[in-house]
C-alpha atoms as a PDB file:
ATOM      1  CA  UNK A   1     117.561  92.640  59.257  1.00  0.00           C
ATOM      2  CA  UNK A   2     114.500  91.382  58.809  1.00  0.00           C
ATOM      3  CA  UNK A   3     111.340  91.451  61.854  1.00  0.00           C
ATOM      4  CA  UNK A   4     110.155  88.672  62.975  1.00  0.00           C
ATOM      5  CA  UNK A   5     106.478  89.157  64.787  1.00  0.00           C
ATOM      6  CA  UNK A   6     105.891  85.175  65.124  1.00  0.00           C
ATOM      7  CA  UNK A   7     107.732  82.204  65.838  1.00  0.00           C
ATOM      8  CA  UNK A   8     106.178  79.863  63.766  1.00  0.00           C
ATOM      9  CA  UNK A   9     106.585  76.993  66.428  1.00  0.00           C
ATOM     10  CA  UNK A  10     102.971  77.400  68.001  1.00  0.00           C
ATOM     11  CA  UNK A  11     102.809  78.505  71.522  1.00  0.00           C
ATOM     12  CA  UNK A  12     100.388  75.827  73.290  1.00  0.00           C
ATOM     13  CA  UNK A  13      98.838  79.043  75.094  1.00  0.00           C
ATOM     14  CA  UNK A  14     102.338  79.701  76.758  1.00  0.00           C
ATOM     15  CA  UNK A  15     104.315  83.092  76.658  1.00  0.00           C
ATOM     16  CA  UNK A  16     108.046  83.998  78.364  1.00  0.00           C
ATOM     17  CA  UNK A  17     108.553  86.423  80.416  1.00  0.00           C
ATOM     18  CA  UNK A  18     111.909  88.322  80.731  1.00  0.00           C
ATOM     19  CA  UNK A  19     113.753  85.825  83.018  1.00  0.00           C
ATOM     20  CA  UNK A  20     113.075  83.449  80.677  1.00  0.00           C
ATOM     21  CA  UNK A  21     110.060  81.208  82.683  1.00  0.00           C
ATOM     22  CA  UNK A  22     107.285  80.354  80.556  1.00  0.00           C
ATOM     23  CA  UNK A  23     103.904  80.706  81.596  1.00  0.00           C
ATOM     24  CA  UNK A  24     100.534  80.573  80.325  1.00  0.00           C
ATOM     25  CA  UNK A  25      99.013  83.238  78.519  1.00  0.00           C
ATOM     26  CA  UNK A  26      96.320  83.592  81.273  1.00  0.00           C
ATOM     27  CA  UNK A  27      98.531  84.379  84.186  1.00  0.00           C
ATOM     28  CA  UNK A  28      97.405  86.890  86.342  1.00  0.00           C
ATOM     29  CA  UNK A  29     100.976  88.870  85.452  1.00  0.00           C
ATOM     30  CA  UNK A  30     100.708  88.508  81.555  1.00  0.00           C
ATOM     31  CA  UNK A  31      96.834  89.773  81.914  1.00  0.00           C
ATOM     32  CA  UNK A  32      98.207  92.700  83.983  1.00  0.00           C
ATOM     33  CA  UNK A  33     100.804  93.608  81.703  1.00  0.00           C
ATOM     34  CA  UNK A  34      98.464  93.087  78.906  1.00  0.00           C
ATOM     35  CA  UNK A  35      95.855  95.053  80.238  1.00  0.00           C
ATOM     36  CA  UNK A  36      98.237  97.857  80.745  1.00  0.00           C
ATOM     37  CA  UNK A  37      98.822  97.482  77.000  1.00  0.00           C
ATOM     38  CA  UNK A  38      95.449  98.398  76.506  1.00  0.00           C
ATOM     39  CA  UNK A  39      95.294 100.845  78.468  1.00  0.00           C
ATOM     40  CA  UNK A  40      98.573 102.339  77.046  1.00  0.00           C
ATOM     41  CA  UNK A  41      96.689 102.522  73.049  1.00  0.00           C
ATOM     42  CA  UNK A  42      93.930 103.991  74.558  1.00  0.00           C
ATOM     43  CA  UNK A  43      96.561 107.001  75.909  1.00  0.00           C
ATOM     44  CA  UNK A  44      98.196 107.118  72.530  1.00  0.00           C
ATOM     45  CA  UNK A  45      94.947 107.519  70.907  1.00  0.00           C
ATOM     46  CA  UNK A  46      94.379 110.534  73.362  1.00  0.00           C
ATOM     47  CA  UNK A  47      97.271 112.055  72.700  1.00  0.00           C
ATOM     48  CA  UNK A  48      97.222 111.785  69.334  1.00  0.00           C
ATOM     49  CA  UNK A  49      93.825 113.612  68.546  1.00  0.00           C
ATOM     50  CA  UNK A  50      94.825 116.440  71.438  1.00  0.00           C
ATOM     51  CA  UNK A  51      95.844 120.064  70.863  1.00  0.00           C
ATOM     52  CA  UNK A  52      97.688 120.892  73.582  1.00  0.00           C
ATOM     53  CA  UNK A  53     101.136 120.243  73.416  1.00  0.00           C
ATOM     54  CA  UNK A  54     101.764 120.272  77.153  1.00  0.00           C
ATOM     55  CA  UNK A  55      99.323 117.577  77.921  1.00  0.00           C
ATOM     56  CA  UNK A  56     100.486 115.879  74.962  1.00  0.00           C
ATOM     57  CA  UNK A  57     104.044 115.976  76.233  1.00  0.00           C
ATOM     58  CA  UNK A  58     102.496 114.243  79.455  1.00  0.00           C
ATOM     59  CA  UNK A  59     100.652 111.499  77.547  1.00  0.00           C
ATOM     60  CA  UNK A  60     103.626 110.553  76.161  1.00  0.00           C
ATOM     61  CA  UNK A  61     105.836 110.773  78.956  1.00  0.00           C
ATOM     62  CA  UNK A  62     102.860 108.444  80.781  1.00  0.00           C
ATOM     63  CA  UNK A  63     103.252 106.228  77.778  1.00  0.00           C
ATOM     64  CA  UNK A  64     106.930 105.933  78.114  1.00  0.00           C
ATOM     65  CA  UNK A  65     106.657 105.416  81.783  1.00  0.00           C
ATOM     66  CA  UNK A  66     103.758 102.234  81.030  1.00  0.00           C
ATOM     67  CA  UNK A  67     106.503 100.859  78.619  1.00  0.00           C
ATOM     68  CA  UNK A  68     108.965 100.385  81.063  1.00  0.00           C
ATOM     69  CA  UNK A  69     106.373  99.474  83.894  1.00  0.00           C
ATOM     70  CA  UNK A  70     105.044  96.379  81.419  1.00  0.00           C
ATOM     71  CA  UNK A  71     108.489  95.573  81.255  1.00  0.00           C
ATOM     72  CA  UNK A  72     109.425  95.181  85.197  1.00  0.00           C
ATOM     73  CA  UNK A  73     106.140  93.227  85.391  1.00  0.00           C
ATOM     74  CA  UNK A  74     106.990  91.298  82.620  1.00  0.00           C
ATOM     75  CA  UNK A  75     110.444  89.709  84.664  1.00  0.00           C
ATOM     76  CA  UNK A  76     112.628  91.937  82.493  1.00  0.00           C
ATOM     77  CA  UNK A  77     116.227  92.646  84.542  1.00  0.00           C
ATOM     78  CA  UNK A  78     116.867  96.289  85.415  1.00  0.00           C
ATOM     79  CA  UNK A  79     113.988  97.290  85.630  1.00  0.00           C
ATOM     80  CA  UNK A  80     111.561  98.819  88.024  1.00  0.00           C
ATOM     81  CA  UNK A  81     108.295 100.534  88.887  1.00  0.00           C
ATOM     82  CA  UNK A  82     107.862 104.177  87.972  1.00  0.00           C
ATOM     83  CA  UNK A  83     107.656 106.538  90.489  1.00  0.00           C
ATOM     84  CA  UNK A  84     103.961 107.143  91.805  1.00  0.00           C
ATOM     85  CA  UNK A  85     104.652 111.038  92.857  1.00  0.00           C
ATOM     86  CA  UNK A  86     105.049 112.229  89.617  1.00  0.00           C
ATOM     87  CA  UNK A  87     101.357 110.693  88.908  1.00  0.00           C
ATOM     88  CA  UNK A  88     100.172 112.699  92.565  1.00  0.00           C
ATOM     89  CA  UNK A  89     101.780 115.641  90.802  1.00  0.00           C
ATOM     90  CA  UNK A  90      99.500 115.629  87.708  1.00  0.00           C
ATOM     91  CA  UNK A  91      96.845 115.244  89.898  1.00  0.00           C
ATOM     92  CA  UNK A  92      97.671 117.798  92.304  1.00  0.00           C
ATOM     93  CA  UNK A  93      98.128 120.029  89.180  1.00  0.00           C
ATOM     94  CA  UNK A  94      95.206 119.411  87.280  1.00  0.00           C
ATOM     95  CA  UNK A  95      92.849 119.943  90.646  1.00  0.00           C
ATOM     96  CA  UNK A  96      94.576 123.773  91.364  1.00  0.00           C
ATOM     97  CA  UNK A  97      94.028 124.545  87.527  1.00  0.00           C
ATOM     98  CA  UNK A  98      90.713 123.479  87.240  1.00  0.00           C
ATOM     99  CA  UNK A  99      89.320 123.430  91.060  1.00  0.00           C
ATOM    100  CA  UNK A 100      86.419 126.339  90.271  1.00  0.00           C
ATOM    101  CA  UNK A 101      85.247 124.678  86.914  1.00  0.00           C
ATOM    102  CA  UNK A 102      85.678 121.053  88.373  1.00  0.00           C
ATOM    103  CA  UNK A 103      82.479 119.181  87.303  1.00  0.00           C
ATOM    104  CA  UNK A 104      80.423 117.551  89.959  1.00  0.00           C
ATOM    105  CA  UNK A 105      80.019 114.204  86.924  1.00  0.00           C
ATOM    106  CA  UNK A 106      81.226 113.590  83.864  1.00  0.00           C
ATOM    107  CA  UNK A 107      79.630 112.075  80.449  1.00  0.00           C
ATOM    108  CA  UNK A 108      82.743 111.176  78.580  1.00  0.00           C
ATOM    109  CA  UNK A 109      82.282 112.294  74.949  1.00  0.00           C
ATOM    110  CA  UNK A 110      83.072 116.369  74.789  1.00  0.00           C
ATOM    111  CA  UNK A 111      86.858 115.231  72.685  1.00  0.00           C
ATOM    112  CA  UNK A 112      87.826 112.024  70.896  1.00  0.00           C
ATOM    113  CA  UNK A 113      91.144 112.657  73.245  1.00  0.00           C
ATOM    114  CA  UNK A 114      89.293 113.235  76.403  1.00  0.00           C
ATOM    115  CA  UNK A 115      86.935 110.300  75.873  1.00  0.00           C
ATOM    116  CA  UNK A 116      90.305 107.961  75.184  1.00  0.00           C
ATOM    117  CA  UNK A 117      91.508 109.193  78.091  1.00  0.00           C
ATOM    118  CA  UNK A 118      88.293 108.195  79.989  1.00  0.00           C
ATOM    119  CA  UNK A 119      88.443 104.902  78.147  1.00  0.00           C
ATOM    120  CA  UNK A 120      91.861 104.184  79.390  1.00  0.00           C
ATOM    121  CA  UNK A 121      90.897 105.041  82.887  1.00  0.00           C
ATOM    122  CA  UNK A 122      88.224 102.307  82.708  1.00  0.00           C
ATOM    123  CA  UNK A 123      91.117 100.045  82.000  1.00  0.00           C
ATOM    124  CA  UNK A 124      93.467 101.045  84.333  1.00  0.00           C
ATOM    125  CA  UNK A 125      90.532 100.423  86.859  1.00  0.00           C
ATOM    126  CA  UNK A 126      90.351  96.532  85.187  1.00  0.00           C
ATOM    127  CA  UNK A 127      94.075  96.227  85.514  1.00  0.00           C
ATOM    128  CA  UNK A 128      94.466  97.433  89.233  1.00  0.00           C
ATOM    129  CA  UNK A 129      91.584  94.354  89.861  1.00  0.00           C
ATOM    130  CA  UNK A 130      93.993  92.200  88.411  1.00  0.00           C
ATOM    131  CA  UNK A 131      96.993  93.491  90.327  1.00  0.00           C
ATOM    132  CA  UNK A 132      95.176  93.462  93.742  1.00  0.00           C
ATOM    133  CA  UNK A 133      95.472  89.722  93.610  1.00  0.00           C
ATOM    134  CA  UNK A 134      99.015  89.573  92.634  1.00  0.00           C
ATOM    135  CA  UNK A 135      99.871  92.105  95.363  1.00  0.00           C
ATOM    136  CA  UNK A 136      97.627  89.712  98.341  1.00  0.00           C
ATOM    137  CA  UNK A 137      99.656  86.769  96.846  1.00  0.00           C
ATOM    138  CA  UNK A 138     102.887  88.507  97.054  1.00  0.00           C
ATOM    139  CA  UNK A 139     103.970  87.914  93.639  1.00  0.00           C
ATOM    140  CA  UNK A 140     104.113  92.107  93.055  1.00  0.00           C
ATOM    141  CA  UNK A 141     105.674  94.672  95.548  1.00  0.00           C
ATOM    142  CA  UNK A 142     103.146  97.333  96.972  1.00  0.00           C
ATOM    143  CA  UNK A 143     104.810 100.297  95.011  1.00  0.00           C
ATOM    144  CA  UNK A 144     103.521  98.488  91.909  1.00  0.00           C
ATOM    145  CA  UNK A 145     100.282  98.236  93.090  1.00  0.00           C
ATOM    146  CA  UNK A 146      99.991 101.930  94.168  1.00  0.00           C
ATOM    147  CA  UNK A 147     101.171 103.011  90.641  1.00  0.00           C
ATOM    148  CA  UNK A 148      98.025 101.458  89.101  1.00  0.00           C
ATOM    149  CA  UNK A 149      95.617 102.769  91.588  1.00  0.00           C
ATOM    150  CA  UNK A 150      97.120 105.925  91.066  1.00  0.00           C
ATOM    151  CA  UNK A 151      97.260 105.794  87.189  1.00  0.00           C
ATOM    152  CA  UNK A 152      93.617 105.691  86.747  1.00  0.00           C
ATOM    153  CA  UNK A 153      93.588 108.823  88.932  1.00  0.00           C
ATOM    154  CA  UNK A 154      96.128 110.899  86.991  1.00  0.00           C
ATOM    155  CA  UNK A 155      94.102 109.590  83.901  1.00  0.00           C
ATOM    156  CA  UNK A 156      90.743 111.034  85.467  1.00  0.00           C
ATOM    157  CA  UNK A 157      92.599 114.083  86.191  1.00  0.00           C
ATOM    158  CA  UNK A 158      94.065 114.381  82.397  1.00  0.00           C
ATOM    159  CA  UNK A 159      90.777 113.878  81.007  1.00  0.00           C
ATOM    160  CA  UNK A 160      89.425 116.777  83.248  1.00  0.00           C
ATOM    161  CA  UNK A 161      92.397 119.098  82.007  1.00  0.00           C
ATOM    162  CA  UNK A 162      91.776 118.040  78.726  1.00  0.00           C
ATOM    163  CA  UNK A 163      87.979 119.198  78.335  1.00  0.00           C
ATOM    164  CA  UNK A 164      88.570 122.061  80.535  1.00  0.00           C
ATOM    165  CA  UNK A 165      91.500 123.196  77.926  1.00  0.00           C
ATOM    166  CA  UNK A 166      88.645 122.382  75.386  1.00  0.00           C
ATOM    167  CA  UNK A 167      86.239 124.637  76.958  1.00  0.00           C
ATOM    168  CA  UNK A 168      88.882 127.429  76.942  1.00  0.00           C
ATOM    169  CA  UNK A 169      89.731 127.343  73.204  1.00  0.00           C
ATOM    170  CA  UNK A 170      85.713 127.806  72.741  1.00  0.00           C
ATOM    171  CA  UNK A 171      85.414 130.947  75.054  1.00  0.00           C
END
């Protein structure tokens, strides 16, 4: 079977979502989604440059989770937000492991993986803008709002567990 990545009919700036509706490429829910994208390469990038395989396994179980959440905003049937308290529990974790050593700012830059993971952040800040306005107009429920604000939390948190692991392979 062969893969096809393009049509070859030209778009006119229009994309479908997964009921079918065709909108254009600038709506505020394909520049979510899309955003979330980015922000979901920026995780794999973090995940693949770390070296610890439990906060690997948590990238990717993030990136699984921001598959199927692109998905439910796309229209796709069946589908539905993730569950935000397994995002509070990352955070929750990452704060008791690292409370004493927690630093007061951080410079992005001490790991390619921590730095992706401050990159992605960024984004996940840029795509919870986007979502505010879908949420005020109604057109995505609240839990899918929370998610986002919540993912760029969990994503500060991972980068923090991810330079403190750092510092402890150098002591």
């Amino acid at each position: 079977m062969e893969i096809k990545i393009t049509t070859k009919t030209g778009d006119q700036g229009m994309t479908s979502l997964g009921n079918g509706k065709r909108v254009p490429k600038d709506h505020p829910r394909v520049e979510l989604y899309g955003t979330l994208d980015e922000c979901q390469a920026h995780i794999g990038m973090a995940r693949a440059t770390c070296k610890n395989e439990e906060i690997k396994d948590t990238l990717l179980r993030l990136e699984r989770d921001l598959s199927r959440f692109m998905g439910y905003l796309a229209l796709f049937p069946d589908l539905s937000a993730p569950d935000v308290i397994w995002l509070e529990e990352i955070i929750s974790k990452v704060l008791r492991s690292i409370s004493k050593n927690k630093p007061s700012f951080v410079l992005p830059g001490e790991s390619i993986s921590e730095a992706a993971l401050h990159t992605a952040r960024t984004v996940a800040r840029r795509a919870e803008r986007i979502a505010v306005k879908l949420l005020r107009n109604k057109e995505i429920e609240e839990n899918a709002y929370v998610f986002i604000n919540r993912l760029s939390d969990a994503l500060y948190a991972l980068a923090l567990w991810t330079n403190n692991d750092l510092q402890n392979r150098k002591n």
